[in-house]
Protein backbone atom coordinates (compact mmCIF):
# COMPACT_ATOMS: atom_id res chain seq x y z
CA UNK A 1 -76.79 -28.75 96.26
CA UNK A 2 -78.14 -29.30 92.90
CA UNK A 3 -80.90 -26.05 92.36
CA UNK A 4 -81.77 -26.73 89.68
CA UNK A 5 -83.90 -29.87 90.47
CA UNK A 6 -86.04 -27.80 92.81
CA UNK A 7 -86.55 -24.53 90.95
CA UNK A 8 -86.71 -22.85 87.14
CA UNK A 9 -85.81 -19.45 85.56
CA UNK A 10 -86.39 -18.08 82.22
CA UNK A 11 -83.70 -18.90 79.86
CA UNK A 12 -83.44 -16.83 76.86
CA UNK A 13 -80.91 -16.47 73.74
CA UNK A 14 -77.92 -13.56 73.34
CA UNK A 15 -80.47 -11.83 71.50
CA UNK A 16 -83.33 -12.22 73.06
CA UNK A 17 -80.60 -10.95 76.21
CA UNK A 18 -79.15 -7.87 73.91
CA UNK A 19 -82.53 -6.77 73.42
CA UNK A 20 -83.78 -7.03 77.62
CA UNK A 21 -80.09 -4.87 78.20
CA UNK A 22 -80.99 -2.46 75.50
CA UNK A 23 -84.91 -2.06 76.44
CA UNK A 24 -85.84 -3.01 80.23
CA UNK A 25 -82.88 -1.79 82.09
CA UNK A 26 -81.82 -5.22 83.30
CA UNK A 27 -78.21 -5.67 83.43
CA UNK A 28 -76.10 -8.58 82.45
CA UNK A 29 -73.98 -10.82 85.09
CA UNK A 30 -70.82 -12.59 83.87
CA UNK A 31 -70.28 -15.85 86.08
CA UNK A 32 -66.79 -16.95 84.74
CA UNK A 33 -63.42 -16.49 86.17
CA UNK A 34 -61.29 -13.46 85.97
CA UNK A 35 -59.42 -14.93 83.13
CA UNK A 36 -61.84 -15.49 80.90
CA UNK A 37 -63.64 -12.27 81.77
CA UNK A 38 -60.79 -10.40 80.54
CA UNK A 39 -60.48 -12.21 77.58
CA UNK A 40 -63.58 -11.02 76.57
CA UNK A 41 -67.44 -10.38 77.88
CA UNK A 42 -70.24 -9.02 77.17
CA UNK A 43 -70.24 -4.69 76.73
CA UNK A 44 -71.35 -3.82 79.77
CA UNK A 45 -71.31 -6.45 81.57
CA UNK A 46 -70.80 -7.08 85.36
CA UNK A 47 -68.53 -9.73 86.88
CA UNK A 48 -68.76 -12.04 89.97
CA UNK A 49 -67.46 -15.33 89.34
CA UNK A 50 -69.52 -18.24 90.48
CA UNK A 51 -66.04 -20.17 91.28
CA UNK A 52 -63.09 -19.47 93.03
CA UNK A 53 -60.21 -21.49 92.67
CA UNK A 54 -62.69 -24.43 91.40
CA UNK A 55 -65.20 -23.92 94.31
CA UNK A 56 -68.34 -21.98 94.69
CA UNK A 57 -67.94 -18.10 95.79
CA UNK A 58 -68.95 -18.36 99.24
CA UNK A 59 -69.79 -14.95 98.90
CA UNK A 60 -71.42 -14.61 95.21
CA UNK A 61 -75.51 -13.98 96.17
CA UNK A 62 -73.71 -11.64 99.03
CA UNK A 63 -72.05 -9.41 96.73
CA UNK A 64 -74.70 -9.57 93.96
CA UNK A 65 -77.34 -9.46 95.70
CA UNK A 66 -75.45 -5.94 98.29
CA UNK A 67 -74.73 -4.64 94.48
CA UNK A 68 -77.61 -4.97 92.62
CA UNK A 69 -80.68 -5.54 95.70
CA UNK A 70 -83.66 -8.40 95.08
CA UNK A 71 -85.36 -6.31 92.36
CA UNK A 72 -82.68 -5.59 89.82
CA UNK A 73 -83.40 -7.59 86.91
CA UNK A 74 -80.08 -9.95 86.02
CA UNK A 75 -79.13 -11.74 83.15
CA UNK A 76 -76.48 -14.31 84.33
CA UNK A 77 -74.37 -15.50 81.71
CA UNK A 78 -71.19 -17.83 81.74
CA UNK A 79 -68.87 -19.18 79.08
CA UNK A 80 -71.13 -22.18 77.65
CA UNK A 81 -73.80 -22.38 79.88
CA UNK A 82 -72.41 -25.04 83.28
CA UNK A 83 -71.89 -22.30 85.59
CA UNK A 84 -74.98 -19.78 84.64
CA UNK A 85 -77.57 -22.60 86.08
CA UNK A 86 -76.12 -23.36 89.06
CA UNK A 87 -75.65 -19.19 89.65
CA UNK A 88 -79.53 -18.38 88.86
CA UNK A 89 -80.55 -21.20 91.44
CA UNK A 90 -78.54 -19.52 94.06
CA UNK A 91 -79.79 -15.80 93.72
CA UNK A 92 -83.16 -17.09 93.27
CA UNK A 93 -82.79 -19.00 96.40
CA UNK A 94 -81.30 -16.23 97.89
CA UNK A 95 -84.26 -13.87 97.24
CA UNK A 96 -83.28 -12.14 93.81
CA UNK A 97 -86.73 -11.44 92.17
CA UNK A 98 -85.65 -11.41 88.64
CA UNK A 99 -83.23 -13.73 86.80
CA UNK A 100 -83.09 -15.03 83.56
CA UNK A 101 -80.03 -17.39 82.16
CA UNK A 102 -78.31 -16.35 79.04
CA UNK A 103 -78.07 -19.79 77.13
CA UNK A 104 -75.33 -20.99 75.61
CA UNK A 105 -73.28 -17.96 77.31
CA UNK A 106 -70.67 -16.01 75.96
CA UNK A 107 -68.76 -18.68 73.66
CA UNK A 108 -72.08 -21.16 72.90
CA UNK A 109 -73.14 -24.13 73.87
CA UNK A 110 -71.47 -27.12 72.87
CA UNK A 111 -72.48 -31.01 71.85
CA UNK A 112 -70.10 -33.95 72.94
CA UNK A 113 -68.07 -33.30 69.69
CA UNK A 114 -67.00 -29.58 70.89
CA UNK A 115 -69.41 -28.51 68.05
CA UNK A 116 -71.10 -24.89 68.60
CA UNK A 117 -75.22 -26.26 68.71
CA UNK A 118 -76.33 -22.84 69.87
CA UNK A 119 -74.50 -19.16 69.55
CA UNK A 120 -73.39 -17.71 72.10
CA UNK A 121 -72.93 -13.96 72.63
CA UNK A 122 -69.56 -13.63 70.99
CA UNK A 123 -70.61 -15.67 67.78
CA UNK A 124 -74.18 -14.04 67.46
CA UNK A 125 -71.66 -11.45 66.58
CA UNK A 126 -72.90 -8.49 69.54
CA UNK A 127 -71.05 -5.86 71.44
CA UNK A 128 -67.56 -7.30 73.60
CA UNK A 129 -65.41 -5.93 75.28
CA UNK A 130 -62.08 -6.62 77.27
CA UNK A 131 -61.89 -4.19 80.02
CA UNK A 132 -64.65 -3.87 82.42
CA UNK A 133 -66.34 -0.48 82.46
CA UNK A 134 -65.73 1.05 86.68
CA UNK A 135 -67.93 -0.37 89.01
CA UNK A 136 -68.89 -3.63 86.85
CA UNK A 137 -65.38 -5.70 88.29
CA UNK A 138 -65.47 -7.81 90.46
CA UNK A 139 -63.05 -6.10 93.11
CA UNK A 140 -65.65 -3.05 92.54
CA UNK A 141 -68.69 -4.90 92.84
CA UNK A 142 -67.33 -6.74 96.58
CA UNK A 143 -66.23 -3.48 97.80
CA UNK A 144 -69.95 -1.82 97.33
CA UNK A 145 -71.60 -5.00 98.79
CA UNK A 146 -69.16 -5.81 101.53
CA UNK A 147 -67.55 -2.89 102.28
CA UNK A 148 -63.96 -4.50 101.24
């Protein structure tokens, strides 16, 4: 299903995200895989990855949605921006109340050269981290929403 034909969501800049984490309690969701999750992600950040072994989570707007309820405001970020869309169309269709995309994700959007166009959160130079903090993983974040 393409979403985001049918529907729109705010999408702001890593700063313009640092500053909604730091001042309006909204919390920031991290789309990618495992792998690149632990490679590096935003400080604070929560994870369910939008794929699974190249597929959509069958179970993503369960578990974010059973974590976080409709009126948590999220953030949804990704890696450069290809996965965040297609994630805020979902949880919006699903019921969530308040999303917003991160664009240009965690490593920044690219042109067809592989040339940065727009910072992402890692080059805007804000907080990272490697290990997720307990209760933001993914294996966490399923086991509050789905009991498992």
């Amino acid at each position: 299903m393409n979403y985001g034909a049918v529907m729109s969501w705010p999408q702001i800049s890593a700063a313009e995200a640092a500053r909604a984490l730091r001042d309006t309690g909204a919390v920031y969701l991290d789309v990618r895989t495992l792998e690149e999750f632990e490679l590096g992600h935003v400080l604070g950040a929560y994870h369910v990855p939008w794929l699974i072994a190249g597929e959509p989570n069958a179970e993503f707007t369960s578990i974010v949605l059973g974590a976080f309820g409709r009126e948590q405001s999220l953030i949804v970020g990704c890696q450069s921006g290809q996965r965040s869309g297609p994630a805020c169309a979902a949880l919006l269709s699903a019921g969530a109340a308040h999303v917003s995309e991160q664009h240009g994700g965690y490593g920044g959007k690219r042109d067809a050269f592989g040339r940065v166009v727009e910072a992402g959160w890692e080059r805007a130079g804000l907080p990272v981290a490697t290990h997720a903090l307990p209760g933001h993983s993914y294996r966490d974040l399923r086991a509050l929403a789905l009991g498992s």
